[in-house]
C-alpha atoms as a PDB file:
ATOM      1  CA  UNK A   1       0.000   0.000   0.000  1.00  0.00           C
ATOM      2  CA  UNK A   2       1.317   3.302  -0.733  1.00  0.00           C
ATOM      3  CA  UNK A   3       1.431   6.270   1.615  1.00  0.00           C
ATOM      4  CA  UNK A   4       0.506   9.870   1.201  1.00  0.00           C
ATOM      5  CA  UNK A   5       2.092  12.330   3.354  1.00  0.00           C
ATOM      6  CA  UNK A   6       1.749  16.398   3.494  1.00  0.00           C
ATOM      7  CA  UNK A   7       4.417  17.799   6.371  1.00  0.00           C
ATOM      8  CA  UNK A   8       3.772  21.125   7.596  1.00  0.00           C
ATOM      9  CA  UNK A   9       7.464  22.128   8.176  1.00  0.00           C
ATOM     10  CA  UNK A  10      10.605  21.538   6.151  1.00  0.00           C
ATOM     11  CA  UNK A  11      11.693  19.174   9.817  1.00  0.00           C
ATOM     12  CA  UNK A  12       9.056  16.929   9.296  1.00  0.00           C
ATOM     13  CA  UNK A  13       9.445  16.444   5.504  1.00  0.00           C
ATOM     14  CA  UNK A  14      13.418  15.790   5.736  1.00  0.00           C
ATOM     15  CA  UNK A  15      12.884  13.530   8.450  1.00  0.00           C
ATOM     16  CA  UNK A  16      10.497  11.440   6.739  1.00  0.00           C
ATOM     17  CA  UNK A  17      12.670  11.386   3.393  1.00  0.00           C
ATOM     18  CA  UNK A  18      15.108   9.781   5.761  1.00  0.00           C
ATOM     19  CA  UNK A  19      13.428   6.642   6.189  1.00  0.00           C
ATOM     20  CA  UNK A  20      12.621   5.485   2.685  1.00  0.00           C
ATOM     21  CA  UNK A  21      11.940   6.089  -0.854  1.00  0.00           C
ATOM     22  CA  UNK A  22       9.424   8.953  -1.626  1.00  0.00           C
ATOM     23  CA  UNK A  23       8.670  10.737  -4.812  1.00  0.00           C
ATOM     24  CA  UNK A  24       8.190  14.624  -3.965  1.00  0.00           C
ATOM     25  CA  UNK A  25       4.758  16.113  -4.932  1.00  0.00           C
ATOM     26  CA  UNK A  26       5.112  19.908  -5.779  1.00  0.00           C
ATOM     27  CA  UNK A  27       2.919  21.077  -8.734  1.00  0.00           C
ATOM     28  CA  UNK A  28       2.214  18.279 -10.176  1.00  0.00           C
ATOM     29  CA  UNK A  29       1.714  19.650 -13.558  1.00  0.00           C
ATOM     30  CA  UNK A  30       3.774  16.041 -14.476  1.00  0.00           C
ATOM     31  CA  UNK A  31       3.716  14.215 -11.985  1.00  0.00           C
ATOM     32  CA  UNK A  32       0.005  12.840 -12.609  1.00  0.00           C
ATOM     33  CA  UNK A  33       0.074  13.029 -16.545  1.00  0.00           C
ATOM     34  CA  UNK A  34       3.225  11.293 -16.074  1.00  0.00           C
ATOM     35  CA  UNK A  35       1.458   7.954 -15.039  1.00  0.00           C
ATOM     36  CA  UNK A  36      -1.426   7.908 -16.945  1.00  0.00           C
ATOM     37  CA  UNK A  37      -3.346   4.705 -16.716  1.00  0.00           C
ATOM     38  CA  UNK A  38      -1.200   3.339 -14.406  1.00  0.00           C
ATOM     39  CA  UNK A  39      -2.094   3.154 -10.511  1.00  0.00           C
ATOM     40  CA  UNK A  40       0.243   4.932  -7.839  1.00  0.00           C
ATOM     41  CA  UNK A  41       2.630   2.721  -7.118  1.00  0.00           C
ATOM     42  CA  UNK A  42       5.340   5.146  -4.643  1.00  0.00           C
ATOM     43  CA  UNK A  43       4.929   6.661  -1.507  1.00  0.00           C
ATOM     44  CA  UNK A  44       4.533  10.526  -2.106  1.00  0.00           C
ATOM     45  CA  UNK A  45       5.430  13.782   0.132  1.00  0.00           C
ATOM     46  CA  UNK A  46       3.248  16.610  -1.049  1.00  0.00           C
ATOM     47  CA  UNK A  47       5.325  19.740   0.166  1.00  0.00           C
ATOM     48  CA  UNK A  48       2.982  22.222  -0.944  1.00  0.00           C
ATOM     49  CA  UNK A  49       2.087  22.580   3.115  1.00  0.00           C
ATOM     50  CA  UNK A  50       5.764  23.957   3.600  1.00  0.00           C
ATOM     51  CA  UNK A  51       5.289  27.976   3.313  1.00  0.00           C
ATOM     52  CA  UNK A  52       8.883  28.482   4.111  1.00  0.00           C
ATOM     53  CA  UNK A  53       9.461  26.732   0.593  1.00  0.00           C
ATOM     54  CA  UNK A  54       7.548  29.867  -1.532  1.00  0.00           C
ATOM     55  CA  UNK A  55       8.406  33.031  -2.388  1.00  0.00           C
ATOM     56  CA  UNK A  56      11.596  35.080  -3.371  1.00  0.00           C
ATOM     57  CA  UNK A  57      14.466  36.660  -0.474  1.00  0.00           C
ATOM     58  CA  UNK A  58      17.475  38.368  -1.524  1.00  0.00           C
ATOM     59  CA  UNK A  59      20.778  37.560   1.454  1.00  0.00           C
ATOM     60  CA  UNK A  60      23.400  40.478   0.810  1.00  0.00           C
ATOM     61  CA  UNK A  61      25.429  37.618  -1.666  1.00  0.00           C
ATOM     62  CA  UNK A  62      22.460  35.776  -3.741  1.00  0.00           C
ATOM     63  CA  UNK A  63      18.282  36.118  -5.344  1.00  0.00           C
ATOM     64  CA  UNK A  64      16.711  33.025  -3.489  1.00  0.00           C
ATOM     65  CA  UNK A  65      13.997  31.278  -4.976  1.00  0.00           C
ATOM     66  CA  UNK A  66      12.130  29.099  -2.894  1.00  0.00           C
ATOM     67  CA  UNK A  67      11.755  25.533  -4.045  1.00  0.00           C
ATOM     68  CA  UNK A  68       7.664  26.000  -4.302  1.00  0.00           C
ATOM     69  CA  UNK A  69       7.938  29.563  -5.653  1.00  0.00           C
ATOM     70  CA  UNK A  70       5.989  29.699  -9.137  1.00  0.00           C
ATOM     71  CA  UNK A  71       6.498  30.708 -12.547  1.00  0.00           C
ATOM     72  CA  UNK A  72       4.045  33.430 -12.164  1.00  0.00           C
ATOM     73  CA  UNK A  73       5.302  34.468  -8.904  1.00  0.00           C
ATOM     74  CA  UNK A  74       9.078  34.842 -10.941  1.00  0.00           C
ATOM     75  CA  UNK A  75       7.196  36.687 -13.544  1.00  0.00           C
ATOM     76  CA  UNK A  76       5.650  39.194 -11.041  1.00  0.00           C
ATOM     77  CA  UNK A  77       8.474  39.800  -8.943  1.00  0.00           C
ATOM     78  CA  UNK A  78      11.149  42.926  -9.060  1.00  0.00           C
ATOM     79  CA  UNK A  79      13.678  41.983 -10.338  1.00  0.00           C
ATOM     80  CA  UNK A  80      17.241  43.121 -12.071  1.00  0.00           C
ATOM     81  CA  UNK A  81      17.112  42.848 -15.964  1.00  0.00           C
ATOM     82  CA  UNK A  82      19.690  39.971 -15.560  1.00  0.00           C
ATOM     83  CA  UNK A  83      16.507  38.029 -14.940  1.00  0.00           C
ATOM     84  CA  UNK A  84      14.365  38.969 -18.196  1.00  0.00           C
ATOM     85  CA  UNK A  85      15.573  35.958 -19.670  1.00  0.00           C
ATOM     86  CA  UNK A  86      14.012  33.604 -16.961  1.00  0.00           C
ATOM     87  CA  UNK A  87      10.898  35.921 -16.890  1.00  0.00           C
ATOM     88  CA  UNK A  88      10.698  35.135 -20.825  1.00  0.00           C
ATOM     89  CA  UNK A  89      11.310  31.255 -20.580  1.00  0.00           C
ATOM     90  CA  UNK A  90       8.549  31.593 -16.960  1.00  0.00           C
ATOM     91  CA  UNK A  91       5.692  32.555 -19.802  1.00  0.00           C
ATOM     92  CA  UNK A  92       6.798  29.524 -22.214  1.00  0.00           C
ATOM     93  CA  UNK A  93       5.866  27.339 -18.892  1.00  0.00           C
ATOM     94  CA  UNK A  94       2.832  25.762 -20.325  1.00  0.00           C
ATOM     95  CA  UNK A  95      -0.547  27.918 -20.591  1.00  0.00           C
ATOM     96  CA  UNK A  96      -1.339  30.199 -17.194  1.00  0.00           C
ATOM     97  CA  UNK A  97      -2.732  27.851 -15.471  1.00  0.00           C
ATOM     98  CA  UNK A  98       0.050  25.670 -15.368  1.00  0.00           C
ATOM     99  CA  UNK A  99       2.383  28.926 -14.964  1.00  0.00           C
ATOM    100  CA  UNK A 100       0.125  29.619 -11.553  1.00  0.00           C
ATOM    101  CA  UNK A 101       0.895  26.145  -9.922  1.00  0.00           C
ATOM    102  CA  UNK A 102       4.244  24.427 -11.621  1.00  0.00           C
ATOM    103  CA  UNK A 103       7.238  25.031  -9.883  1.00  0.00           C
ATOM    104  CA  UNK A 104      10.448  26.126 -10.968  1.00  0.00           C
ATOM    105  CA  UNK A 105      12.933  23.643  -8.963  1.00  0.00           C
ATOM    106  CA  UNK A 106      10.145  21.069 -10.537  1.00  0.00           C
ATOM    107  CA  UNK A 107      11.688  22.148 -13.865  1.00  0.00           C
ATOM    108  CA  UNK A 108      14.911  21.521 -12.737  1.00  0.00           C
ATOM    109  CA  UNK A 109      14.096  18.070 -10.793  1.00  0.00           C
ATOM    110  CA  UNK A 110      12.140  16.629 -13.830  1.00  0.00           C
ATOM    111  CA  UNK A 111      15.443  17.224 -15.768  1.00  0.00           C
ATOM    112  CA  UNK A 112      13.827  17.254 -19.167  1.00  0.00           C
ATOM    113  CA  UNK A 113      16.033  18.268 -22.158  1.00  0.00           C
ATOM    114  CA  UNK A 114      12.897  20.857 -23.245  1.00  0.00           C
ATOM    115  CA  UNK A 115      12.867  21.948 -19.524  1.00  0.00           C
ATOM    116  CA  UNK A 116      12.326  26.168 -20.378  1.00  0.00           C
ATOM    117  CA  UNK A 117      13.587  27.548 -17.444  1.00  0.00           C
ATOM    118  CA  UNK A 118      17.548  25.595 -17.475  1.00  0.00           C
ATOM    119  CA  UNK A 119      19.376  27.018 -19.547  1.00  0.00           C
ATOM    120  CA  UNK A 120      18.013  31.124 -18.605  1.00  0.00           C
ATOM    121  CA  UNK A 121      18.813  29.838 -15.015  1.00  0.00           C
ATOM    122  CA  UNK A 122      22.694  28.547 -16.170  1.00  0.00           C
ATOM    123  CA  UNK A 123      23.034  31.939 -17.636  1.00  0.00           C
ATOM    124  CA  UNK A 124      22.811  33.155 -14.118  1.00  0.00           C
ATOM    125  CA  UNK A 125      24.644  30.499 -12.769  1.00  0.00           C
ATOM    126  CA  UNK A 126      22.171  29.456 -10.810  1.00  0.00           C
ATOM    127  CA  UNK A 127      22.860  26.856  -7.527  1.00  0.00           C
ATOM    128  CA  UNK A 128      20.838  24.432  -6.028  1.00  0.00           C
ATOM    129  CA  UNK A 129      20.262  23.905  -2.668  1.00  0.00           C
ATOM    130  CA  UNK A 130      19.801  20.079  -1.537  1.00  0.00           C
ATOM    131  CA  UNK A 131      18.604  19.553   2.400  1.00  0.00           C
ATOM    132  CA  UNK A 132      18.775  16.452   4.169  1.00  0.00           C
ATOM    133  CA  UNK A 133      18.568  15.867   8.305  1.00  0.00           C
ATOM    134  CA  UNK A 134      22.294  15.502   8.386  1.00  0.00           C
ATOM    135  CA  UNK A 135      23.535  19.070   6.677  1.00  0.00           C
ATOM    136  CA  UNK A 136      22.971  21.005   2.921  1.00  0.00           C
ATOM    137  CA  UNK A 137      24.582  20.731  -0.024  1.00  0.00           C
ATOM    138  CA  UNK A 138      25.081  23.365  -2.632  1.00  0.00           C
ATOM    139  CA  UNK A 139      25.631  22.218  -6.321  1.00  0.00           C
ATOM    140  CA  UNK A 140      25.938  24.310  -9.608  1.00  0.00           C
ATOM    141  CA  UNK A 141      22.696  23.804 -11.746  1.00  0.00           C
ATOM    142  CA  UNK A 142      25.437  22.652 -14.658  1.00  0.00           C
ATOM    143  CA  UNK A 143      26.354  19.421 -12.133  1.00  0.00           C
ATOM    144  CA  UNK A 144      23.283  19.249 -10.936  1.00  0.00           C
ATOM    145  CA  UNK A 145      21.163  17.914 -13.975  1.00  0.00           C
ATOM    146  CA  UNK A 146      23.606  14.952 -15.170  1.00  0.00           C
ATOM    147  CA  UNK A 147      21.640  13.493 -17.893  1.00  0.00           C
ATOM    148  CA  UNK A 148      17.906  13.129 -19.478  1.00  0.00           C
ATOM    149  CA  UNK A 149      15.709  12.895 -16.183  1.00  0.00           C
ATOM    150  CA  UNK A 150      18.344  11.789 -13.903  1.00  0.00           C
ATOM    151  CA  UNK A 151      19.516  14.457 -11.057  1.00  0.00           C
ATOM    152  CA  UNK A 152      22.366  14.256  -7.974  1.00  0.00           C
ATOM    153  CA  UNK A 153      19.528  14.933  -5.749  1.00  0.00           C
ATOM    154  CA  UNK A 154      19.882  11.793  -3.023  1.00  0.00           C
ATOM    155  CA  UNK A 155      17.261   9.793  -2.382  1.00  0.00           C
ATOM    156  CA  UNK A 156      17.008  10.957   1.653  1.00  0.00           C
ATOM    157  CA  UNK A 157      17.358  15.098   0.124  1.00  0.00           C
ATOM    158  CA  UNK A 158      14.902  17.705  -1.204  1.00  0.00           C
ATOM    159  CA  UNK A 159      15.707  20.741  -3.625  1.00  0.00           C
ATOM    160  CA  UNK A 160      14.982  23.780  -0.928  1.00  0.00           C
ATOM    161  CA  UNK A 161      15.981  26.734  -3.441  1.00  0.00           C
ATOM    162  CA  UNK A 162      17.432  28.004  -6.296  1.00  0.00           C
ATOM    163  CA  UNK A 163      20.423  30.537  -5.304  1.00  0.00           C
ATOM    164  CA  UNK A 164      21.639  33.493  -8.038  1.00  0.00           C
ATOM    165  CA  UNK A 165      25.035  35.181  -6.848  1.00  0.00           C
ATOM    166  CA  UNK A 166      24.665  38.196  -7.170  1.00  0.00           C
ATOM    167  CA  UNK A 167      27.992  38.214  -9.239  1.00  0.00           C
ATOM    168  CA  UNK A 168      25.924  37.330 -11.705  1.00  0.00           C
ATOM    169  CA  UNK A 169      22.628  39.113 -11.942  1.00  0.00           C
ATOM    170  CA  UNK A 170      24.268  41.692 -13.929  1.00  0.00           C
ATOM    171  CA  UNK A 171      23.791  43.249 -17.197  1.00  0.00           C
ATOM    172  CA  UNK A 172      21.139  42.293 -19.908  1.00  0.00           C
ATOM    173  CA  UNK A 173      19.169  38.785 -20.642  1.00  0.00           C
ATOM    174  CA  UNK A 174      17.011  37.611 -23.152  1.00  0.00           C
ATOM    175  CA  UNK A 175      15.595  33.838 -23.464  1.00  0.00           C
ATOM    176  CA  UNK A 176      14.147  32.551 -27.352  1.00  0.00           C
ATOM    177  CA  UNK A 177      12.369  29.529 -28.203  1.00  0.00           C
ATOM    178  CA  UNK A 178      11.546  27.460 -31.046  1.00  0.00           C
ATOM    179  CA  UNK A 179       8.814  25.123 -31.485  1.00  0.00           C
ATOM    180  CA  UNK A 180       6.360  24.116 -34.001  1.00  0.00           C
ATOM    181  CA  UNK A 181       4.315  26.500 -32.931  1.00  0.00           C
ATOM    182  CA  UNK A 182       3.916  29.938 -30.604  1.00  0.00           C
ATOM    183  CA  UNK A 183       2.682  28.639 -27.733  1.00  0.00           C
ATOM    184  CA  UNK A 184       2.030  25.454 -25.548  1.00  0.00           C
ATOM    185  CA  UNK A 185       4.769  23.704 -27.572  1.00  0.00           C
ATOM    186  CA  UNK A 186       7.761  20.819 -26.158  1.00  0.00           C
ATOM    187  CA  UNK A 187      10.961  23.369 -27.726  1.00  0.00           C
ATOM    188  CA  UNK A 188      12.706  22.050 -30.951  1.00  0.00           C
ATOM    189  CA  UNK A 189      15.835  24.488 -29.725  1.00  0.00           C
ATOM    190  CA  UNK A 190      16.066  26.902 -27.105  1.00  0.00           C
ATOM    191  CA  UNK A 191      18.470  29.640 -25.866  1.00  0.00           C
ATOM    192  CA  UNK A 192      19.020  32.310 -23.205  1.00  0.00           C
ATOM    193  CA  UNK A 193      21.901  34.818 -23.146  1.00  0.00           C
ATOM    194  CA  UNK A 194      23.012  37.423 -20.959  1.00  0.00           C
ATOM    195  CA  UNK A 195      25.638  39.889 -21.553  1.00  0.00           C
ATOM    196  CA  UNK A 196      27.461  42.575 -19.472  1.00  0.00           C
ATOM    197  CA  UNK A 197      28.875  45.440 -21.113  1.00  0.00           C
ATOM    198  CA  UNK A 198      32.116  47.405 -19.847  1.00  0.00           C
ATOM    199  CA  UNK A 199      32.339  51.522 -19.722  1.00  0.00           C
ATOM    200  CA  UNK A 200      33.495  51.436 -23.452  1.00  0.00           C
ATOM    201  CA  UNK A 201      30.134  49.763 -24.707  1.00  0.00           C
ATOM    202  CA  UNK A 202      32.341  46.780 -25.463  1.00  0.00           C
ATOM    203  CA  UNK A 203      30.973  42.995 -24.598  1.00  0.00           C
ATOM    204  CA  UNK A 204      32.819  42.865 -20.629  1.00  0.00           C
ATOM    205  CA  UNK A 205      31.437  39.003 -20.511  1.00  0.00           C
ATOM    206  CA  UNK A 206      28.537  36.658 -22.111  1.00  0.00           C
ATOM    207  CA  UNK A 207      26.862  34.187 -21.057  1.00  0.00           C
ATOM    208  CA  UNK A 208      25.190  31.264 -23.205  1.00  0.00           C
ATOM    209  CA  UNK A 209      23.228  28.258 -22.663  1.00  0.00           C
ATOM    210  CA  UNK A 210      20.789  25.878 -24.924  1.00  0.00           C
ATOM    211  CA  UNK A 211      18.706  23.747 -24.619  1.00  0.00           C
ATOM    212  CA  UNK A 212      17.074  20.971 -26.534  1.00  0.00           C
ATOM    213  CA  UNK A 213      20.022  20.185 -28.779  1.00  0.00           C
ATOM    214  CA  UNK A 214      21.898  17.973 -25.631  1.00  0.00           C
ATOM    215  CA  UNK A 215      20.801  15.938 -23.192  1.00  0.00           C
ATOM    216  CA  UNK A 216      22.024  18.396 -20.944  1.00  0.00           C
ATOM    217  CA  UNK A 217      21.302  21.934 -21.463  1.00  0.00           C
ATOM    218  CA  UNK A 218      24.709  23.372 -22.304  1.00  0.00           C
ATOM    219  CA  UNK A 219      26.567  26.399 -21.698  1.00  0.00           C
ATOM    220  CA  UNK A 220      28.598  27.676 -24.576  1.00  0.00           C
ATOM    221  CA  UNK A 221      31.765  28.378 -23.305  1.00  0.00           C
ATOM    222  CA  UNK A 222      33.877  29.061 -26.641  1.00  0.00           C
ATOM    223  CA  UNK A 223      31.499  31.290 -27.787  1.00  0.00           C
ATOM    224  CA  UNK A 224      31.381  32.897 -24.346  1.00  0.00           C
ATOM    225  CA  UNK A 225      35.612  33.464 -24.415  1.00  0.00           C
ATOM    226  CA  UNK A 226      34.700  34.562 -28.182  1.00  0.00           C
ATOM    227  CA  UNK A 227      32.295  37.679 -27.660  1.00  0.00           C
ATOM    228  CA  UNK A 228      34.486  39.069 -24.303  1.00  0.00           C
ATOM    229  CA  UNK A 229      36.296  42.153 -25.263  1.00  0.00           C
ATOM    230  CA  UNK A 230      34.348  42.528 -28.489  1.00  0.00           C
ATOM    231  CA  UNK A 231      31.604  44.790 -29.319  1.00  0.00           C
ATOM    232  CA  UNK A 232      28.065  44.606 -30.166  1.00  0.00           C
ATOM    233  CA  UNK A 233      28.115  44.958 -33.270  1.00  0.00           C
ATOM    234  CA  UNK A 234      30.280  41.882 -33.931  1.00  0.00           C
ATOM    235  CA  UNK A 235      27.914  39.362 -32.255  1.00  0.00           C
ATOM    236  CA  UNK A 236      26.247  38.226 -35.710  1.00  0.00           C
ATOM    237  CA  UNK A 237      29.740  37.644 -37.362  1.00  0.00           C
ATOM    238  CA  UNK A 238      31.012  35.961 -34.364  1.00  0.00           C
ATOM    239  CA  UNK A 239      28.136  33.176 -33.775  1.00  0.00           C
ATOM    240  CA  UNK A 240      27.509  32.611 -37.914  1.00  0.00           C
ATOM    241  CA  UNK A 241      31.454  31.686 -37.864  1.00  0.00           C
ATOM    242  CA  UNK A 242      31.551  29.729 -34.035  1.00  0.00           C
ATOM    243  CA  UNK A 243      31.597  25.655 -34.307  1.00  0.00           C
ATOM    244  CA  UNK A 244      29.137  25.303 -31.438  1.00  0.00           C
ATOM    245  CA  UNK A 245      30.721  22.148 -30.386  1.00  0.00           C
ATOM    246  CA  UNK A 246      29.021  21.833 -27.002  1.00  0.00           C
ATOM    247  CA  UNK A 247      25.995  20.391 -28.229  1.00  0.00           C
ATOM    248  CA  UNK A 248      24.696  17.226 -29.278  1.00  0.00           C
ATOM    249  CA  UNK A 249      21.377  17.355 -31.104  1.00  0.00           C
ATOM    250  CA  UNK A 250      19.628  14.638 -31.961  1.00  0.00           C
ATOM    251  CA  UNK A 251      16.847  13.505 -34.556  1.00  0.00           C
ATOM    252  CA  UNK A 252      13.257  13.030 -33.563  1.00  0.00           C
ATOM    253  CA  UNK A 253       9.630  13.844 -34.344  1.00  0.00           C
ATOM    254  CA  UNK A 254       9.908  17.539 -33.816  1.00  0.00           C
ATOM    255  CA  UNK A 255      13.143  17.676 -35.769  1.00  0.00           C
ATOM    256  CA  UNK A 256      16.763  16.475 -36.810  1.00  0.00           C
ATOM    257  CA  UNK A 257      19.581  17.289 -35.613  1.00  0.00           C
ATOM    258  CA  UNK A 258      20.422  18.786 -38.718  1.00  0.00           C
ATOM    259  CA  UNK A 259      17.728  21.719 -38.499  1.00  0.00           C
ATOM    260  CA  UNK A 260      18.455  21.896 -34.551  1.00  0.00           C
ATOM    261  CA  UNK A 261      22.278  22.920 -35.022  1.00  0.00           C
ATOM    262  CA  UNK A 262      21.152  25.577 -37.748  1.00  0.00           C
ATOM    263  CA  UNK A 263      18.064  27.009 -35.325  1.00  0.00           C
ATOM    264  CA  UNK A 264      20.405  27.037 -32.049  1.00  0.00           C
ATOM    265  CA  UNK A 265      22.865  29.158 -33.589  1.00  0.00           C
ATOM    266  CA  UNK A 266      20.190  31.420 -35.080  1.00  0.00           C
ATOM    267  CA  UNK A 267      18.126  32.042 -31.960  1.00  0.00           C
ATOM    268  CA  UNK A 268      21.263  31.997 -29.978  1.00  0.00           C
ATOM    269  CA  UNK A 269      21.942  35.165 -32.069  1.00  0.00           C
ATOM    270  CA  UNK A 270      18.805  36.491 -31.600  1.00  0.00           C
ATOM    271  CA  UNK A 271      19.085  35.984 -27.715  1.00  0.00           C
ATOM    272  CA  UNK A 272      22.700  37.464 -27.663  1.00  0.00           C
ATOM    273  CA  UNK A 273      21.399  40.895 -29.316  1.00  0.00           C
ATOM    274  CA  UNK A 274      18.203  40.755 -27.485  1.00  0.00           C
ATOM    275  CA  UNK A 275      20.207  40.858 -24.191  1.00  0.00           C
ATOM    276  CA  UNK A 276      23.061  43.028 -25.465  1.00  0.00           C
ATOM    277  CA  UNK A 277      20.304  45.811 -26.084  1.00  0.00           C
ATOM    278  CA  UNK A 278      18.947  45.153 -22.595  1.00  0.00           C
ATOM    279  CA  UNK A 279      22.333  45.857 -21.057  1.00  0.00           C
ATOM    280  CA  UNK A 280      22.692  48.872 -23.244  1.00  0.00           C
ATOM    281  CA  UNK A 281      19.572  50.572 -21.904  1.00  0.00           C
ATOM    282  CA  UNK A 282      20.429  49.638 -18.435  1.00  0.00           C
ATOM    283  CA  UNK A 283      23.842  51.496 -18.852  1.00  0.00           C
ATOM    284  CA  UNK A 284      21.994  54.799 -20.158  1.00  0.00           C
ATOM    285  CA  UNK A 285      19.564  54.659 -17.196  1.00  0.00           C
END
């Protein structure tokens, strides 16, 4: 017989994740469509009774996001344009109603390839925070998601929150997606950029992930050491001519890996000038 159990405090949940195997019940906006016909057959923690897992704080060194904080709470929230990236990928999330209830460490945990709200949290490089009864441990998102669906999170720990240094929630974002259609769509390529520009309007440092062409959302690093030092104006010339060897696309019903590798480098374009403008106007202001 399975069991069904809703702690009231982040105590009680840890300390019965300690004593066996439970699958953690957030949302749900998966979890249910995820079994379809098929009875429940594991013994589930629902931990939407745990207030002190919603919401957004800011510590004098990071943005928190609380574990249960959702995508329309990120979208509403005040925050520094080095988010507009993961505000853009929060309203891919889905339709509203799933936006209202689906939580963004469930994106993470889920570990999806498609998941929208990866790679505009790598561009931050985002942390997550894994409780257990004996201590916390604090992980990069980047080693955190080590494959299609499969996690580091332990099986006695729980994803608390999502931590942004503040080191990096600088400068401009942007976050574009490609599917076969506008909305409600699993992405065929996705990517979110964030750039910082130095006193000379030259590029001081980029940022790049994408997703959907890995099993891994991937940060473009080459690319990254490519743009620093250069301006603007260069960033088409620079990504038509970069290999892109980071990623791994693959061929499937919503498209080969062909057509992926030519879309990620175009909407990683777009997303590059998108968030250099962004950190241009924040510089005037």
């Amino acid at each position: 017989m399975t069991r069904y159990a809703k702690p009231k405090s982040l105590d009680e949940a840890l300390a019965l994740l300690s004593e066996g195997s439970w699958r953690i019940l957030a949302g749900a906006t998966d979890f249910y469509p995820a079994l379809g016909n098929r009875p429940l057959q594991h013994d589930v923690i629902d931990i939407n009774g745990i207030d002190a897992l919603r919401g957004m704080t800011e510590s004098d060194s990071h943005f928190v996001i609380g574990a249960r904080t959702s995508w329309t709470e990120v979208l509403k929230a005040p925050l520094p344009s080095a988010f507009d990236a993961l505000k853009q990928a929060a309203r891919e999330v889905g339709s509203l109603q799933i936006q209202n209830v689906a939580s963004v460490a469930g994106n993470i945990c889920n570990a999806s390839p498609a998941a929208d709200g990866v790679p505009a949290l790598m561009v931050v490089d985002a942390e997550v925070e894994l409780r257990a009864r004996h201590g916390v441990r604090i992980l990069p998102l980047s080693e955190f998601i080590v494959g299609n669906r499969h996690t580091k999170l332990h099986q006695d720990e729980l994803v608390t929150a999502l931590r942004i240094p503040k080191t990096s929630a600088v400068g401009g974002s942007a976050f574009v997606k490609l599917g076969a259609r506008r909305y409600l769509v699993i992405s065929i390529a996705m990517a979110a950029a964030r750039i910082v520009l130095d006193g000379q309007g030259r590029i001081a440092s980029a940022a790049i992930s994408v997703g959907s062409c890995s099993a891994v959302a991937q940060r473009l690093r080459a690319l990254e050491a490519a743009l620093a030092g250069q301006r603007p104006e260069a960033i088409t010339e620079i990504v038509q001519s970069a290999e892109l060897g980071e990623l791994s696309p693959i061929d499937d019903v919503r498209g080969s890996g062909g057509y992926r590798r030519s879309a990620a480098r175009e909407i990683v374009e777009r997303a590059l000038l998108q968030a250099a403008g962004g950190s241009q106007k924040r510089a005037a202001a």
